[in-house]
PDB file of N, CA and C in Angstrom:
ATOM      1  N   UNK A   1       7.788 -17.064  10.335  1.00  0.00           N
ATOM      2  CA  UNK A   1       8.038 -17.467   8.978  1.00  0.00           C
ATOM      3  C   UNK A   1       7.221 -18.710   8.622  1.00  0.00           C
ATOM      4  N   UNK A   2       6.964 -19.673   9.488  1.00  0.00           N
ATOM      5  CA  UNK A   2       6.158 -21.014   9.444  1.00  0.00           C
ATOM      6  C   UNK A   2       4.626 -20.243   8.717  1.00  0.00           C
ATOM      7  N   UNK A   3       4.387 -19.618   9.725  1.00  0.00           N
ATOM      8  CA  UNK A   3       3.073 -19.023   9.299  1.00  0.00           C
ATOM      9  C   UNK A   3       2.763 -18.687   7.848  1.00  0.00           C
ATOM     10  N   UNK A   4       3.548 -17.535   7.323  1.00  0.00           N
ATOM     11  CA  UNK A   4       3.761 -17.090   5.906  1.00  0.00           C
ATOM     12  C   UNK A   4       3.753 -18.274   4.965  1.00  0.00           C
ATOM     13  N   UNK A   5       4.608 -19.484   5.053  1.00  0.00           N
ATOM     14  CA  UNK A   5       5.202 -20.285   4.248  1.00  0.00           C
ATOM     15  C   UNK A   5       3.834 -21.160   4.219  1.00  0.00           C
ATOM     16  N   UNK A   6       3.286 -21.259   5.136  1.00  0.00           N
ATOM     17  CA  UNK A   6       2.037 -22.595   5.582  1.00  0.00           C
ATOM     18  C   UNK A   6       0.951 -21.915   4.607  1.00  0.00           C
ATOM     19  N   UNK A   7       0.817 -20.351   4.627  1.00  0.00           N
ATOM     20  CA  UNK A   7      -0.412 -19.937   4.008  1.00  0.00           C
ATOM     21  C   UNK A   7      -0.278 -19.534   2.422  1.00  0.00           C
ATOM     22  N   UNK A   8       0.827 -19.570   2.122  1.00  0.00           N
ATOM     23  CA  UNK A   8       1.530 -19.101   0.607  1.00  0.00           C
ATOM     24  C   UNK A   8       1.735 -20.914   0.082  1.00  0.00           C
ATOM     25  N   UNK A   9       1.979 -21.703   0.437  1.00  0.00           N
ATOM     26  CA  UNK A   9       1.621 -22.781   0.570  1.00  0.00           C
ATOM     27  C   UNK A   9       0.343 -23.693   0.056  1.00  0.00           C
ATOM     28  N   UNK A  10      -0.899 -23.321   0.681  1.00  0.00           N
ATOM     29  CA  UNK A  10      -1.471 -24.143   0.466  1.00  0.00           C
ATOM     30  C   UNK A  10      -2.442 -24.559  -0.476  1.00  0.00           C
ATOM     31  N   UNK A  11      -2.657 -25.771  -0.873  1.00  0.00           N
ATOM     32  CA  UNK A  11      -3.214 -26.503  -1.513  1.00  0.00           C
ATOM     33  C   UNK A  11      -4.402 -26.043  -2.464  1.00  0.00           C
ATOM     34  N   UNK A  12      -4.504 -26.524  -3.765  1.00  0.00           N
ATOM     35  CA  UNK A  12      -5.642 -25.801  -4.389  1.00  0.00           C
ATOM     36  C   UNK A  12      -6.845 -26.658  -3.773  1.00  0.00           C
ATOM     37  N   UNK A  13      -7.761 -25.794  -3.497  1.00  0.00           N
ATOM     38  CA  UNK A  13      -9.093 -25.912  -2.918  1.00  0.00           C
ATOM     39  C   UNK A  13      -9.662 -25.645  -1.700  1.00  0.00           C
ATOM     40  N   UNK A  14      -8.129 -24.811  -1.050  1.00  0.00           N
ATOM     41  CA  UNK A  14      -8.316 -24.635   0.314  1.00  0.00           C
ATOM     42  C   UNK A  14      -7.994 -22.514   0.081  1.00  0.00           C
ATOM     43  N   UNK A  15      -9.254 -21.786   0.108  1.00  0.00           N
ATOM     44  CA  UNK A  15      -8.465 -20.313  -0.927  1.00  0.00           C
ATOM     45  C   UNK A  15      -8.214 -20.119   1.090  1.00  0.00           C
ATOM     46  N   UNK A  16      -7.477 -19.023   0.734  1.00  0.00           N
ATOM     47  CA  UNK A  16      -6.709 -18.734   1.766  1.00  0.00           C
ATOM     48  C   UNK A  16      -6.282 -16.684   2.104  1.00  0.00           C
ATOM     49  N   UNK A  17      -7.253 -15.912   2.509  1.00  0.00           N
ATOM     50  CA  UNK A  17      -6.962 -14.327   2.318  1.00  0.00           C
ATOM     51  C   UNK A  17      -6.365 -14.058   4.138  1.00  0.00           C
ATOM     52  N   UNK A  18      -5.124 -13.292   3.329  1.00  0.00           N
ATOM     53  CA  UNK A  18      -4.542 -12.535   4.528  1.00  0.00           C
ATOM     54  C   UNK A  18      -4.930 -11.223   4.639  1.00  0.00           C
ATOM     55  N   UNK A  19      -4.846 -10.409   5.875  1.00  0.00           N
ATOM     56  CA  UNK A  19      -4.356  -9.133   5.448  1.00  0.00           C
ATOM     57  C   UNK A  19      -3.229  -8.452   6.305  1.00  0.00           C
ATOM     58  N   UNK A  20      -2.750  -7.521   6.266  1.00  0.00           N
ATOM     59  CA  UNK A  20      -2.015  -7.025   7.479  1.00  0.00           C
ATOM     60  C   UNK A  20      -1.928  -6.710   8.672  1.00  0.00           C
ATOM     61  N   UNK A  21      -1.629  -7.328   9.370  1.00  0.00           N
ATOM     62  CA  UNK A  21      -1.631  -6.873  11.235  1.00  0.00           C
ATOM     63  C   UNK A  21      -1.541  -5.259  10.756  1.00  0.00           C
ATOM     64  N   UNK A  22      -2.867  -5.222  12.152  1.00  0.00           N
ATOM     65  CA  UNK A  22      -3.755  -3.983  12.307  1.00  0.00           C
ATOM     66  C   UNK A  22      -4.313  -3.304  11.249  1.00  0.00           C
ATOM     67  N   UNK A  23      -4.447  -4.379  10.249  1.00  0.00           N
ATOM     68  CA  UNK A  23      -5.459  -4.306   8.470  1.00  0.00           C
ATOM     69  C   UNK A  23      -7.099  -4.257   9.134  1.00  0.00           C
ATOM     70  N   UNK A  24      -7.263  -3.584  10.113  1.00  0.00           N
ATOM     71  CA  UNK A  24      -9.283  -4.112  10.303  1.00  0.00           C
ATOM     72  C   UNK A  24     -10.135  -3.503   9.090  1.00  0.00           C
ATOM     73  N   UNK A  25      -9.897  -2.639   8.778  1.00  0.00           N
ATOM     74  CA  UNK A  25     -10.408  -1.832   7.590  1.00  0.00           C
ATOM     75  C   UNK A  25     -10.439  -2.851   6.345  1.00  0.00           C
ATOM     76  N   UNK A  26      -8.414  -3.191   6.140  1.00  0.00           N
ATOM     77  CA  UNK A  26      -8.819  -4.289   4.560  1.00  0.00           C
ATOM     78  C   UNK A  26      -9.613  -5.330   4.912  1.00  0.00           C
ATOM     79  N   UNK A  27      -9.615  -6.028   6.177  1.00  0.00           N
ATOM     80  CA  UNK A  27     -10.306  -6.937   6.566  1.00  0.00           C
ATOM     81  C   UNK A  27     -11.604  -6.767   6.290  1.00  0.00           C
ATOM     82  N   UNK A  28     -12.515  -5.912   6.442  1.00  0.00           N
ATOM     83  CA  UNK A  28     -13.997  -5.488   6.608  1.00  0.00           C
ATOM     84  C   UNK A  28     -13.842  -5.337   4.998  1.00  0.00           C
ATOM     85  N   UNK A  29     -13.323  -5.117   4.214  1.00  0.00           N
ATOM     86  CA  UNK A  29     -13.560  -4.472   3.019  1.00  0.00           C
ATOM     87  C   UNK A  29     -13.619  -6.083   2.438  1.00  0.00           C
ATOM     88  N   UNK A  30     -12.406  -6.929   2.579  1.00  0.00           N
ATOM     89  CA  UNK A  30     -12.605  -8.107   1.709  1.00  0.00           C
ATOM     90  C   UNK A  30     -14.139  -8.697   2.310  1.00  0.00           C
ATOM     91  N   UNK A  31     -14.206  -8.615   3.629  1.00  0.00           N
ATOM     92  CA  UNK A  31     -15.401  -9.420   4.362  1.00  0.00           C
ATOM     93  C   UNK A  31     -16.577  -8.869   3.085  1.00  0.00           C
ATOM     94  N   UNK A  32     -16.526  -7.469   2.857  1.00  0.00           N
ATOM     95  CA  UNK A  32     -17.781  -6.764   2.175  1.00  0.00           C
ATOM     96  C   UNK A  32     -17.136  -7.688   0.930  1.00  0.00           C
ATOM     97  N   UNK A  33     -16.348  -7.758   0.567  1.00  0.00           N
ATOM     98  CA  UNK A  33     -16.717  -8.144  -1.481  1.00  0.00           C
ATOM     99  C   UNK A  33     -17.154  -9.817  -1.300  1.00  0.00           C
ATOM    100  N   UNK A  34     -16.962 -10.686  -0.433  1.00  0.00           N
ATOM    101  CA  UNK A  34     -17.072 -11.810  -0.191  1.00  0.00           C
ATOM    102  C   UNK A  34     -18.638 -11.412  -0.445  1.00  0.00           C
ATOM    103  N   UNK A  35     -19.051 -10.704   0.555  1.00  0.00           N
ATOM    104  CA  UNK A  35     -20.834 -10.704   1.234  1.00  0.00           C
ATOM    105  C   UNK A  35     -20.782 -10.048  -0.099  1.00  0.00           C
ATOM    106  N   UNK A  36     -20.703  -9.179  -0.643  1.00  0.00           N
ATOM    107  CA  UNK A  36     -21.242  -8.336  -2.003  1.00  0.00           C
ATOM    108  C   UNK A  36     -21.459  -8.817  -3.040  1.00  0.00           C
ATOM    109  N   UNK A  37     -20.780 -10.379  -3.008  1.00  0.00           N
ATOM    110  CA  UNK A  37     -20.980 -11.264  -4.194  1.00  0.00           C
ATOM    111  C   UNK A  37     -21.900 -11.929  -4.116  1.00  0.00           C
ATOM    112  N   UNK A  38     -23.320 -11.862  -3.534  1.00  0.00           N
ATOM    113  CA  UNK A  38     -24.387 -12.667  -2.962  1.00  0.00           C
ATOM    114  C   UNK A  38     -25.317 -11.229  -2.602  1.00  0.00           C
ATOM    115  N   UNK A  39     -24.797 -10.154  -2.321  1.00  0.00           N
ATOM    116  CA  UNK A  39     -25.650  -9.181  -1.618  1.00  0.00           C
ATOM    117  C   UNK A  39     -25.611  -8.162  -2.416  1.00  0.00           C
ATOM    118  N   UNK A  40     -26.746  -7.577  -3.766  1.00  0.00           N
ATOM    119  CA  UNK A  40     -26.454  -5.965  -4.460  1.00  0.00           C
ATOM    120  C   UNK A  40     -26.403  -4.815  -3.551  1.00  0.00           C
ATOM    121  N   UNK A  41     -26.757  -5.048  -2.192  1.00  0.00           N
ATOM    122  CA  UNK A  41     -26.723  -3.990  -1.706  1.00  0.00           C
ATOM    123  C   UNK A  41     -25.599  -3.933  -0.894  1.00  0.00           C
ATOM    124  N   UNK A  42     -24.959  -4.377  -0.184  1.00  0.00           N
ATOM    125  CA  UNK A  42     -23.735  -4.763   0.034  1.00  0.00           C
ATOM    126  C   UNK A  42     -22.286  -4.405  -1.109  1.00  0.00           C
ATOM    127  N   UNK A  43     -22.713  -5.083  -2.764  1.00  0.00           N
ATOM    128  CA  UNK A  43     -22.016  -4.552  -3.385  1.00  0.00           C
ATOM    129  C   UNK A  43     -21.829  -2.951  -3.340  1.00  0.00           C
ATOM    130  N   UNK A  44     -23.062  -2.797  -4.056  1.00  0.00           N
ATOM    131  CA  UNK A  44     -23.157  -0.973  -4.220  1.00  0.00           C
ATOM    132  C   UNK A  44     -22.891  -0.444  -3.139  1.00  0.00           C
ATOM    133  N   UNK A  45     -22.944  -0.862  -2.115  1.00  0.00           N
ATOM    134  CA  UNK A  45     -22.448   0.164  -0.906  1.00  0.00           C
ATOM    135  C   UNK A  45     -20.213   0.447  -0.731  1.00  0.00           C
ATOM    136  N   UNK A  46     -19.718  -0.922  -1.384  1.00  0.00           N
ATOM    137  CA  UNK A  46     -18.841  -0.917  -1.568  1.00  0.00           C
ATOM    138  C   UNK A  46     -17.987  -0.480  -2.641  1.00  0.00           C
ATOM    139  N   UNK A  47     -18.950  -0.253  -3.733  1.00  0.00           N
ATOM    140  CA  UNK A  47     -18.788   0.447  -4.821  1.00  0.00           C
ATOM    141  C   UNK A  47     -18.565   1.707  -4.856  1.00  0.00           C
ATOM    142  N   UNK A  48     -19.808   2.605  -4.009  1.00  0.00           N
ATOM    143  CA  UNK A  48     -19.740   3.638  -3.534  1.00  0.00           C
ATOM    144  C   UNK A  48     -18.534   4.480  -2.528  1.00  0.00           C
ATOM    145  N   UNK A  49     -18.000   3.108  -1.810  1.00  0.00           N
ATOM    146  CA  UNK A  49     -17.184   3.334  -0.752  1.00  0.00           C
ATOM    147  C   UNK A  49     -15.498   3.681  -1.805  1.00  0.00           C
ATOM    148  N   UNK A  50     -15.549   2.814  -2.639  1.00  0.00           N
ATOM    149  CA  UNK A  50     -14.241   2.960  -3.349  1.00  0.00           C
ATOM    150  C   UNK A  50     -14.161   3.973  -3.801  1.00  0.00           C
ATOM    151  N   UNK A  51     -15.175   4.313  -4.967  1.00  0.00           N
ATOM    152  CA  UNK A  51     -15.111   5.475  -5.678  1.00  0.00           C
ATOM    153  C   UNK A  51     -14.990   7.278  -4.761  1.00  0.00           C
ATOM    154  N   UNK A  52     -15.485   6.451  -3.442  1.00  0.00           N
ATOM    155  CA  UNK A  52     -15.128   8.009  -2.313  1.00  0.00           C
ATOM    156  C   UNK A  52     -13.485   7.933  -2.292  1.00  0.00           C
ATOM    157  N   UNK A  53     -12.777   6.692  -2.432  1.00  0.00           N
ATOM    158  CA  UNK A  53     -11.809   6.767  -1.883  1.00  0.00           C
ATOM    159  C   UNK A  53     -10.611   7.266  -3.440  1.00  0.00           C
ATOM    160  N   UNK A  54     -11.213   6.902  -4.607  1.00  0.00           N
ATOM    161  CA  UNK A  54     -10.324   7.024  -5.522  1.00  0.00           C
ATOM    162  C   UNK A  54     -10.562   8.817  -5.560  1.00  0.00           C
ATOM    163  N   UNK A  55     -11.833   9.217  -5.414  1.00  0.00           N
ATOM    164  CA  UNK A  55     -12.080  10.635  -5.429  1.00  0.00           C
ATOM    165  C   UNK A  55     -11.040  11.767  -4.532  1.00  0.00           C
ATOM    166  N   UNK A  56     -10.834  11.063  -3.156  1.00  0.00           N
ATOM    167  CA  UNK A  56      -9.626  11.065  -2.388  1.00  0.00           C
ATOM    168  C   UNK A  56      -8.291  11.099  -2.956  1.00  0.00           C
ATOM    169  N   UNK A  57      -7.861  10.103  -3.430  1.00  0.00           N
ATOM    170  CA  UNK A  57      -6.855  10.155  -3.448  1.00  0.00           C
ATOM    171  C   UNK A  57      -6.674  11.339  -4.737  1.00  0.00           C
ATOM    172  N   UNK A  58      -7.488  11.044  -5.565  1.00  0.00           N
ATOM    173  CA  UNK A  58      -7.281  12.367  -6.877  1.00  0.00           C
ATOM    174  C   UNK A  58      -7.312  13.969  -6.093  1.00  0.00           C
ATOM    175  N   UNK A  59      -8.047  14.243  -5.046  1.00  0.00           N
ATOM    176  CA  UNK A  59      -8.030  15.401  -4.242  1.00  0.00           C
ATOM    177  C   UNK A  59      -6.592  15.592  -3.941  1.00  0.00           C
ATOM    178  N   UNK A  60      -6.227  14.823  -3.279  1.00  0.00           N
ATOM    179  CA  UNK A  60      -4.905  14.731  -3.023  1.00  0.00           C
ATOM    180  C   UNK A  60      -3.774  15.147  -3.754  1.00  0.00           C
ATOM    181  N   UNK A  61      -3.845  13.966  -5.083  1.00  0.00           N
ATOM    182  CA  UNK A  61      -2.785  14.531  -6.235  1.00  0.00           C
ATOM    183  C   UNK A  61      -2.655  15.904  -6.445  1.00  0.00           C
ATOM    184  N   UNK A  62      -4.269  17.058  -6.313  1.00  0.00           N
ATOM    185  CA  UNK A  62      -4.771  18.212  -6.979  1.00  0.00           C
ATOM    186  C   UNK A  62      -3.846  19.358  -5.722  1.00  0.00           C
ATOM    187  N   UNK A  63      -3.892  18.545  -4.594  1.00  0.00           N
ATOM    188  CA  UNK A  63      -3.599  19.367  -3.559  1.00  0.00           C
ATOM    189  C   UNK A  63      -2.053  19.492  -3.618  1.00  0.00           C
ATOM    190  N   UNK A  64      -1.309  18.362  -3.663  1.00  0.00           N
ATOM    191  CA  UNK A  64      -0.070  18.740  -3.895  1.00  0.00           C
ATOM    192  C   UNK A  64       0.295  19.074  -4.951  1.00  0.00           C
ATOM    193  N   UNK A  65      -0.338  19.106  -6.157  1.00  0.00           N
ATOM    194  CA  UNK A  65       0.226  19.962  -7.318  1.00  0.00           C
ATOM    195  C   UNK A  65       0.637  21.396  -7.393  1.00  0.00           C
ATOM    196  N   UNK A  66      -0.681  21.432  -6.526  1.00  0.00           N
ATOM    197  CA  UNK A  66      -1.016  23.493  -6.205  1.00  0.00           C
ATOM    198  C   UNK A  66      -0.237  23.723  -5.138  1.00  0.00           C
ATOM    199  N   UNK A  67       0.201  22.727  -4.221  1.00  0.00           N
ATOM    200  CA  UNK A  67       1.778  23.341  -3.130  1.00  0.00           C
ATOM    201  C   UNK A  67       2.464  23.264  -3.408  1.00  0.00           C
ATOM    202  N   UNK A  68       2.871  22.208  -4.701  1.00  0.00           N
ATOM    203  CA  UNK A  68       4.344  22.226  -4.960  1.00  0.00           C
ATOM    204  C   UNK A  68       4.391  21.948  -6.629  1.00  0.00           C
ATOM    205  N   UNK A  69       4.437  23.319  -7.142  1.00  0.00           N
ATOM    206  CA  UNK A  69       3.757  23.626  -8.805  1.00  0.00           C
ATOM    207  C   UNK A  69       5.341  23.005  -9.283  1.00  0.00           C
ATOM    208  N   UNK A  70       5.015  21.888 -10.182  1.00  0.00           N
ATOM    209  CA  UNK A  70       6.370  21.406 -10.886  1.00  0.00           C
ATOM    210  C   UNK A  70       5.504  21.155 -12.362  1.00  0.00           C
ATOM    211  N   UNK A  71       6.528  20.098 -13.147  1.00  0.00           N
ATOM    212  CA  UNK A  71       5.761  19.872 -14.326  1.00  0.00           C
ATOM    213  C   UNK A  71       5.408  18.561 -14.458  1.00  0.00           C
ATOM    214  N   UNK A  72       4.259  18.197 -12.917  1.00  0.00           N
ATOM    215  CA  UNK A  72       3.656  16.933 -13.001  1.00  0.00           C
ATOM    216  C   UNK A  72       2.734  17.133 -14.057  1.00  0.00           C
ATOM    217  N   UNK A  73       2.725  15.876 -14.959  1.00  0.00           N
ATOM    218  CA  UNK A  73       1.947  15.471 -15.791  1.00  0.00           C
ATOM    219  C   UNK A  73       1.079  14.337 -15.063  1.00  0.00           C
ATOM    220  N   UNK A  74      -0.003  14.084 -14.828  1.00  0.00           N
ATOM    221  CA  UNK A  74      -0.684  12.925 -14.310  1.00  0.00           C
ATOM    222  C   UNK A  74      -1.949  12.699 -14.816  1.00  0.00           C
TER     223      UNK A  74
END
């Protein structure tokens, strides 16, 4: 709890990013927007990376609609 409180806590001028134990993925992803804000190619590669993932998750929605036909509106 020290931990949490120390980093929710602190001081303006000191920025402070968590992510979740066994987060390596969000980890690498914030690492990329940090570097992407200095690097276009870095950005666009992360740009690219999201939009695979929102494409995903919409696959998804499409997939359970068609297994389980209700009257999702989305």
């Amino acid at each position: 709890m020290d931990a949490l409180l120390s980093t929710v806590q602190m001081p303006s001028g000191i920025p402070v990013a968590t992510v979740a134990l066994n987060g390596a993925t969000n980890a690498g992803i914030l690492a990329a927007k940090i570097l992407g804000s200095a690097d276009d190619e870095i950005s666009t590669k992360l740009e690219i990376y999201q939009l695979s993932l929102k494409e995903k998750v919409l696959g998804t929605i499409e997939e359970i609609k068609s297994q389980h036909p209700n009257s999702y509106d989305l």
